[in-house]
Structure formats: structure tokens, C-alpha cells
Protein backbone atom coordinates (compact mmCIF):
# COMPACT_ATOMS: atom_id res chain seq x y z
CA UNK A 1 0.00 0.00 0.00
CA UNK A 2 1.55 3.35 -0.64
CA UNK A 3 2.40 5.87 2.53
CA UNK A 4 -0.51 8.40 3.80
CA UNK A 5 0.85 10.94 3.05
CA UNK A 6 -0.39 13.62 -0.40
CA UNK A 7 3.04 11.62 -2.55
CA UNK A 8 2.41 8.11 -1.66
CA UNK A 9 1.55 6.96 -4.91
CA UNK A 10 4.48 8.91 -6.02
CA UNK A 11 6.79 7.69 -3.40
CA UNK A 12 5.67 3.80 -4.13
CA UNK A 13 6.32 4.34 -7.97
CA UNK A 14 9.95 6.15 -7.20
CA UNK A 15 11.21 3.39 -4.62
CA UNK A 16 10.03 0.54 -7.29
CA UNK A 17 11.90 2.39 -10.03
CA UNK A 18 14.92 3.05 -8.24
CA UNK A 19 15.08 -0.15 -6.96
CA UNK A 20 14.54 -2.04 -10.22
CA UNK A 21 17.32 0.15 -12.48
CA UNK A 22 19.65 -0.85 -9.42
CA UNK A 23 19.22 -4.14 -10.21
CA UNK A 24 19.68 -3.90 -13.93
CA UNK A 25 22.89 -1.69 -13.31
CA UNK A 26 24.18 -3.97 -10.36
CA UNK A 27 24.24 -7.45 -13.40
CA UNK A 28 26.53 -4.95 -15.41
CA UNK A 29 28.33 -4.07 -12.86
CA UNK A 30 29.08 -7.68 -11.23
CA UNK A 31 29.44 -8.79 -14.79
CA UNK A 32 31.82 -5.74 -16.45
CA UNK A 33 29.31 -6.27 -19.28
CA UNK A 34 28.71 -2.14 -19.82
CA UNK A 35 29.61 -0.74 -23.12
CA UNK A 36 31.27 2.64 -22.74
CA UNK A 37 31.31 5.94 -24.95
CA UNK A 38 32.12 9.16 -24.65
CA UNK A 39 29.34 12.12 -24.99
CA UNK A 40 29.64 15.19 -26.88
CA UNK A 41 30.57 17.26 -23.50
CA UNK A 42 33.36 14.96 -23.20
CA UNK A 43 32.08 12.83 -19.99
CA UNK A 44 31.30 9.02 -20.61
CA UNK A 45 27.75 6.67 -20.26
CA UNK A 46 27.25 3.51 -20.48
CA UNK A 47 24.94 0.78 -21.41
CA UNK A 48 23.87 0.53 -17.62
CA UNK A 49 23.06 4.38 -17.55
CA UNK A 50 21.11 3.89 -20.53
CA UNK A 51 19.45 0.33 -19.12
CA UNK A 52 18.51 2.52 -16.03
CA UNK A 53 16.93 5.49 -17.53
CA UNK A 54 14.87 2.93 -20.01
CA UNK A 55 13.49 1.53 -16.61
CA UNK A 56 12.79 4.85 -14.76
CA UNK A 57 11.09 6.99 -17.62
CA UNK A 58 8.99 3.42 -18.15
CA UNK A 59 7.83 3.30 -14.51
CA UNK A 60 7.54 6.80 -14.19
CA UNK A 61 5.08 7.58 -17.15
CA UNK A 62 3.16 4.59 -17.02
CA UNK A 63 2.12 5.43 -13.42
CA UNK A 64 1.76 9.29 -14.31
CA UNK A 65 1.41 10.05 -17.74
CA UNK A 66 1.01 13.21 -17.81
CA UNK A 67 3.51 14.07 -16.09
CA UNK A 68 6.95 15.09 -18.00
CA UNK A 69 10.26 14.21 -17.29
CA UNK A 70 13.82 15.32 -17.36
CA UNK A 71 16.82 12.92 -17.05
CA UNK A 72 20.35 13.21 -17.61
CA UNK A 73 20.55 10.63 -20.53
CA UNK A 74 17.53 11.71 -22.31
CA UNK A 75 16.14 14.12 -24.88
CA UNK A 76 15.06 17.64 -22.74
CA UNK A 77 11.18 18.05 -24.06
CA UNK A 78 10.73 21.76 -22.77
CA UNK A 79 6.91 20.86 -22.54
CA UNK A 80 8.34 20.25 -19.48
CA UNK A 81 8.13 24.25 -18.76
CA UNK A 82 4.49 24.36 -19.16
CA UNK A 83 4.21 21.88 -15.87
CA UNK A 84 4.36 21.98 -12.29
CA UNK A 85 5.48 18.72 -11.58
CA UNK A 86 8.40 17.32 -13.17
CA UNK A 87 10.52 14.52 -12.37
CA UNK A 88 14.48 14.87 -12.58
CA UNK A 89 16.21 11.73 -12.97
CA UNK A 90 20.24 10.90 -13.07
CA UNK A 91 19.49 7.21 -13.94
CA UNK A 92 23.68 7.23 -12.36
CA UNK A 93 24.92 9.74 -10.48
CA UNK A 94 28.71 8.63 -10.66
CA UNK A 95 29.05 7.03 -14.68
CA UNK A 96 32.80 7.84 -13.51
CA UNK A 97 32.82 5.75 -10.26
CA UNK A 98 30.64 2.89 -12.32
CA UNK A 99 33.27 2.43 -14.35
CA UNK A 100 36.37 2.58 -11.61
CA UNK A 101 34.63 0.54 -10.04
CA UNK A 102 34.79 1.65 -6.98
CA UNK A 103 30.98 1.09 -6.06
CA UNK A 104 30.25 5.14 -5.42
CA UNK A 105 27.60 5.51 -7.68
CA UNK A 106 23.63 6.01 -7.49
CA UNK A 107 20.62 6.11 -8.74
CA UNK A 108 18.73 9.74 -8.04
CA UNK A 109 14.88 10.27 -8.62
CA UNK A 110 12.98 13.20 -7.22
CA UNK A 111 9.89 14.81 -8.55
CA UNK A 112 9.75 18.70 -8.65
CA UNK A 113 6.67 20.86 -7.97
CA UNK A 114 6.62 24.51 -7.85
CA UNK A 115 10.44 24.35 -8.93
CA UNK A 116 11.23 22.80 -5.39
CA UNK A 117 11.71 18.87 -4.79
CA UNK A 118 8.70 17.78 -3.16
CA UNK A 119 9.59 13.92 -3.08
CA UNK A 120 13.20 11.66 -3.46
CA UNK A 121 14.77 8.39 -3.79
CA UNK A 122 18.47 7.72 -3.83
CA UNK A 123 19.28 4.39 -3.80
CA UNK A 124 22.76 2.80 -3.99
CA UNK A 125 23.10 -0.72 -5.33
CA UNK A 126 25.93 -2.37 -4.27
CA UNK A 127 25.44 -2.12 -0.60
CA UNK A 128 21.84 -1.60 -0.94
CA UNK A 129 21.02 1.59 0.93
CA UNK A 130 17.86 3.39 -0.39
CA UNK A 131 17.02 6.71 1.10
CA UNK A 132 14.23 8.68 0.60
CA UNK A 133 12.03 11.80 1.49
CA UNK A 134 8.91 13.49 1.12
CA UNK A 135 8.54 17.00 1.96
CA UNK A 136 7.00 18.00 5.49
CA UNK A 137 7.43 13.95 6.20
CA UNK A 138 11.43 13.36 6.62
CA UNK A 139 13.61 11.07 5.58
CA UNK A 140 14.49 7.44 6.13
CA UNK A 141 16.89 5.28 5.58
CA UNK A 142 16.75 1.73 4.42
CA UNK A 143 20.03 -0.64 4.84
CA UNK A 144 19.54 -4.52 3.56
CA UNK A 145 15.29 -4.02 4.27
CA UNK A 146 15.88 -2.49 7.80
CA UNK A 147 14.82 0.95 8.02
CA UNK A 148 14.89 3.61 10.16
CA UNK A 149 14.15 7.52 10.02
CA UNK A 150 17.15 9.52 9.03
CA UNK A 151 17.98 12.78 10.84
CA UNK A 152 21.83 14.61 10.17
CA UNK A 153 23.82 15.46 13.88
CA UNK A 154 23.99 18.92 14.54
CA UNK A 155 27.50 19.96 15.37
CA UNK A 156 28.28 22.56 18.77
CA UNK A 157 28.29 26.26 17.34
CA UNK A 158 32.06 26.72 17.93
CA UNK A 159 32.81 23.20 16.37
CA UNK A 160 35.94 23.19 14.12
CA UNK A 161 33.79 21.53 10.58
CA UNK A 162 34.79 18.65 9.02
CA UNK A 163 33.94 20.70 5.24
CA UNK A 164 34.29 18.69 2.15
CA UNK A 165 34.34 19.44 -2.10
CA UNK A 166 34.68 17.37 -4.85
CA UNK A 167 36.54 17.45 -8.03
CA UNK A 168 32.60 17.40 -9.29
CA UNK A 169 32.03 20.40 -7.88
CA UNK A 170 35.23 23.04 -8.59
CA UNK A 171 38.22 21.28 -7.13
CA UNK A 172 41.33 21.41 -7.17
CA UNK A 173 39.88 25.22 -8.52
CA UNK A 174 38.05 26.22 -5.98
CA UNK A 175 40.36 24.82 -2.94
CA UNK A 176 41.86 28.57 -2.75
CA UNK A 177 38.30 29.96 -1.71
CA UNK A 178 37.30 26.92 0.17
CA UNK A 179 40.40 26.48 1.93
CA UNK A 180 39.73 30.63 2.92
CA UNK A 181 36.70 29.43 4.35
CA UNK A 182 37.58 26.97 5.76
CA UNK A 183 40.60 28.98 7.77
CA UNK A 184 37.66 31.55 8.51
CA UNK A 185 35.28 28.76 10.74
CA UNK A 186 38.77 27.70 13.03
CA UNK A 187 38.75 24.70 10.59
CA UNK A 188 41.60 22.61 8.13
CA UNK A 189 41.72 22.28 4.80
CA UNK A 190 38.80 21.20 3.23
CA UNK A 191 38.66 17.38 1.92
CA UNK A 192 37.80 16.58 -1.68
CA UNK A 193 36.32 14.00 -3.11
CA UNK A 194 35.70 12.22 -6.26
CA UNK A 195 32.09 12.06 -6.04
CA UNK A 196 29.64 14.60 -6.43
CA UNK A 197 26.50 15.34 -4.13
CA UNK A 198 25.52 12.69 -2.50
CA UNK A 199 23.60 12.88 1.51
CA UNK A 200 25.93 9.42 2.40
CA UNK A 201 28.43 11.88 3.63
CA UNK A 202 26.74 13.13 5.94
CA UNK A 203 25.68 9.78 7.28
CA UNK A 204 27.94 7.10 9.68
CA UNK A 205 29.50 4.85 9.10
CA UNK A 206 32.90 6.27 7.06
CA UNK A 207 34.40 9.89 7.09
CA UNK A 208 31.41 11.96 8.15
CA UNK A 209 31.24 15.27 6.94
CA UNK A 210 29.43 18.43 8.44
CA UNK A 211 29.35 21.33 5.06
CA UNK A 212 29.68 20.11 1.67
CA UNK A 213 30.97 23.28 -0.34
CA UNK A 214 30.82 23.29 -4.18
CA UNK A 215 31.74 26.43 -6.45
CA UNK A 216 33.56 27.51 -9.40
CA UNK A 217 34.80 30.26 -9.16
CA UNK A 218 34.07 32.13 -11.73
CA UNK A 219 31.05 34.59 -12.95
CA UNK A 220 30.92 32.69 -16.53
CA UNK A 221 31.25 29.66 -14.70
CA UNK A 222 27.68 27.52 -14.25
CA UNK A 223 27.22 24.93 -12.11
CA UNK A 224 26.22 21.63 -12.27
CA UNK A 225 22.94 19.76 -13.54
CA UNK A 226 19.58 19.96 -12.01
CA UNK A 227 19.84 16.45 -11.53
CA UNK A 228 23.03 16.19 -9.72
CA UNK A 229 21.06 18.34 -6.99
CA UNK A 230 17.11 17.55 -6.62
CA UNK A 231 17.21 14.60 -4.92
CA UNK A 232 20.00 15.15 -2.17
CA UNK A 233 18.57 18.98 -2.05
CA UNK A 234 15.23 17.55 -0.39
CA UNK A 235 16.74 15.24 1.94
CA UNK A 236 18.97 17.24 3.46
CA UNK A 237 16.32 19.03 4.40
CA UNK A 238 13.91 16.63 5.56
CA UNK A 239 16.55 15.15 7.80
CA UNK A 240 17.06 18.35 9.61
CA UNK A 241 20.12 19.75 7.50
CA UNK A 242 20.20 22.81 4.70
CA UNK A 243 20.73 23.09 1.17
CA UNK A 244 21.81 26.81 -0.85
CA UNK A 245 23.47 28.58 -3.36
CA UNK A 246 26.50 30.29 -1.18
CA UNK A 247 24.23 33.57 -1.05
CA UNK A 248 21.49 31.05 1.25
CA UNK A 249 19.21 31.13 -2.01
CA UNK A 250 17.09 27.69 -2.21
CA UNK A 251 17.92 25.82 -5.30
CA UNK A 252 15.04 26.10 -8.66
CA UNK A 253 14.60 23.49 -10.62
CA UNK A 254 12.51 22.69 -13.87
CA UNK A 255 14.30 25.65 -15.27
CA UNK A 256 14.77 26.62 -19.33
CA UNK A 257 18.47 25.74 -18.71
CA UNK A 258 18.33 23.08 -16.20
CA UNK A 259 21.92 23.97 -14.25
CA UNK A 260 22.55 26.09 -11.13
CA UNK A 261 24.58 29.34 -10.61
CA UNK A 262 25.43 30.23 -6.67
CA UNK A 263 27.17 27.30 -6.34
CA UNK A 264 25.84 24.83 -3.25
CA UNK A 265 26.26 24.44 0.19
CA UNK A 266 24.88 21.94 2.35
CA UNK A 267 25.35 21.59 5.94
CA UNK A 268 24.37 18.73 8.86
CA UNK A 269 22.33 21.52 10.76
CA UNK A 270 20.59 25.33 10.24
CA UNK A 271 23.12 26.81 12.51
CA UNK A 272 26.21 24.99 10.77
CA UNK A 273 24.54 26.40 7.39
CA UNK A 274 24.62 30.15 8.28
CA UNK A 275 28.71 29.94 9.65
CA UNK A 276 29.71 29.27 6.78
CA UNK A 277 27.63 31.37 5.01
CA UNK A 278 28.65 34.60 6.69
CA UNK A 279 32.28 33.17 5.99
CA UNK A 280 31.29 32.70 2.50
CA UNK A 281 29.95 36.28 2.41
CA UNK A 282 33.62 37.57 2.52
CA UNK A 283 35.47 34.80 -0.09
CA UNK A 284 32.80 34.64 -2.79
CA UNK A 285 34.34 37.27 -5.27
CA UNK A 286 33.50 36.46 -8.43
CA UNK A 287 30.70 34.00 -8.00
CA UNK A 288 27.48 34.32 -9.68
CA UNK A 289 23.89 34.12 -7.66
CA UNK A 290 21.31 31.89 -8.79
CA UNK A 291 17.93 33.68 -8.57
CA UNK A 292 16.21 33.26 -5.30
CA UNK A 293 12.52 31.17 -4.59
């Protein structure tokens, strides 16, 4: 039966979706079966990716037609604009990682209404940890079918912050303003990563994190996809955490050109999220706001 709440339905169809592309990108994984090319922007997918978003934009519209969607791997049909609900899908957030094989990779569904994420599912196949929110409901966590709600740990508010970036999101660039930042909050260096945005960071076991700081530096400079975002966006959120540009902007999505400018913070805990923004507000020279809800 799908939850009570106004996005069961939606929830139930997500979860299924998720679940099922995991399982479809988990035999090419296990199997090193994936054909592998390059796209046009220079950044590779392979058959799995494409196996995956088959799957999702199958479950997805059968269960709501009408409602459009807008994936990494698929053609953008701007009817899209002319909705308020959208779903944004990165049938594998971490092609990279799929094909290091290094297991970080993900599936990421979240449906959009009002340009906010109302609704998300990440789920990671090969250890089998599917999270999800709905807005106003939280988030849980579900680890080999035992699940649990998930809520981030607020840090003291004179904590030295364990603040991480990613090569996905403006390193080894950007480590001259994060690093700044960094100093600013009483912290070290700043961490990077090889993986983009994903809310496991934030969770134990492994290198916790408390600020995940992403930027380019540079006012030409946009930011990455709609899709990289939605998903993780909502459930930081719903498990007591933040998500903004680095002006504290909320992030729009179902735009004309679905990217982000403003860069992205997103921190364990609201008090957490406004240090570092006030240390942002004197290192962010050059950056370019995204336009605010």
C-alpha cells in the first residue's frame, strides 16, 4: 500500500523504479558487461546508464502520464516548462565511479513541484542503501530491508567543521576559496572528493562530513545539472540539514536551462549552514547568484 501521506503513490512508484534500475545496473556491474562511450561534453555513459533510464522513464510515465520528465541521458522536451510537476532523474549519479569501479555511484529520482523537490529516492546498489524523502514527512533510511528515520547530527556552534568538495564540484579550482573558508570557521583544509553530491556523507558509518561546499569560481562559470542536486537537495532538508546557493538562495529546478549558478552548500544543521555562510559572504568574489525562490 503506498504511505498516507499527499506523494504516496508517487513515493511507491519512485522506490520501485529506483530499486529495479539498481538491479539492472548492479548485473553490469558484477558482470563488467557495460559498453562505454564518450558524450559530446566529453564525460562518458554507459549501457547501464542507458538500461537505467529505459526503466525509470517506463515506470515513471506509465504510473503518471502526464507528467513530464527530465533525465540526464535523455532528450530535454521543454513541454516540461508548461508543468508543475516534473521529475528529474540521473538514472547514475557517478558514470565515472561505475566504471572505476569503486561502487560510489547512485541512482537519483525526485519529482519537482513549484520548482522545489517535493519527493526523493536515492538508492545505492551495491550495498543496498535506499534513502528517501517526502517533503513536510522526513527522511528514512533503508540498509539490507531495515529501516529507520534519518535525521543529520547537529554539530556545537564553535565546532571546528569537518567541510568537504569534490573534483565534481570546482576542485582542485576552488580549494583557494574553500580552503579561505575553511581557515575563517577555526577549521583545516577542506577534503575533496571524487564524487559529487551525494547525503551518504553526511551519514555514519565512514568519514562523516558536516558542510559540503561546491563552487567555481568564476562569474561565466555555471554549475552543475539539475539532476546532480534535486534529490539530495530535499533530503537534506527533511533530515534536519540545509541546502543553498552560497548567497542562502534555495535551489530552482525545472528551469529553461536546467543547471545552477550560486554554487551549493549543504550543511548537517541550520546553525552549521549560516557559519559558513557569513564566511562565504567575505570569499565569494567572483561568483554568480542563482535567482532566489
Amino acid at each position: 500500500m503506498p504511505d498516507s501521506h499527499p506523494f504516496g503513490r508517487e513515493l511507491e512508484a519512485a522506490t520501485a523504479a529506483a530499486r529495479e534500475a539498481g538491479e539492472v545496473i548492479l548485473d553490469f556491474y558484477d558482470q563488467q558487461s557495460a559498453g562505454i562511450y564518450e558524450k559530446s561534453d566529453g564525460s562518458v555513459v554507459t549501457d547501464a546508464d542507458l538500461a537505467s533510464d529505459a526503466i525509470i522513464r517506463e515506470r515513471i510515465s506509465h504510473a503518471f502520464p502526464d507528467d513530464p520528465l527530465l533525465t540526464e541521458e535523455g532528450i530535454d522536451d521543454t513541454a516540461r516548462l508548461q508543468s508543475d510537476r516534473c521529475w528529474i532523474v540521473d538514472p547514475i549519479d557517478g558514470t565515472q565511479q561505475f566504471v572505476d569501479r569503486t561502487g560510489e555511484f547512485e541512482v537519483l529520482i525526485a519529482m519537482v513541484q513549484g520548482g522545489r523537490p517535493v519527493l526523493a529516492v536515492v538508492y545505492q546498489p551495491t550495498q543496498d542503501v535506499l534513502i528517501s524523502a517526502v517533503t513536510g514527512n522526513g527522511a528514512t533510511i533503508e540498509v539490507n530491508a531495515n529501516k529507520a528515520p534519518l535525521h543529520f547530527s547537529a554539530v556545537s556552534p564553535d565546532a571546528a567543521l569537518r567541510i568537504l568538495t569534490s573534483t565534481w564540484l570546482g576542485a582542485p579550482e576552488n580549494l583557494p576559496l574553500v580552503n579561505e573558508v575553511s581557515a575563517a570557521l577555526g577549521s583545516g583544509d577542506a577534503l575533496v572528493s571524487d564524487i559529487g553530491v551525494t547525503v551518504r556523507r553526511f551519514i555514519p558509518p565512514g568519514d562523516v562530513t558536516d558542510v559540503l561546499i561546491g563552487v567555481h569560481p568564476r562569474t561565466d562559470s555555471t554549475f552543475a545539472w539539475e539532476w546532480d542536486f534535486a534529490a539530495p537537495d530535499l533530503i537534506a532538508w527533511e533530515s534536519g540539514g540545509v541546502t543553498t546557493d552560497l548567497f542562502g538562495n534555495l535551489l530552482r529546478y525545472n528551469k529553461p536551462e536546467p543547471r545552477n549558478l550560486g554554487g551549493i552548500v549543504m550543511s548537517v544543521d541550520p546553525v552549521t549552514h549560516q557559519r559558513v555562510l557569513e564566511a562565504l559572504a567575505a570569499h565569494r568574489e567572483g561568483v554568480q547568484p542563482g535567482a532566489p525562490v
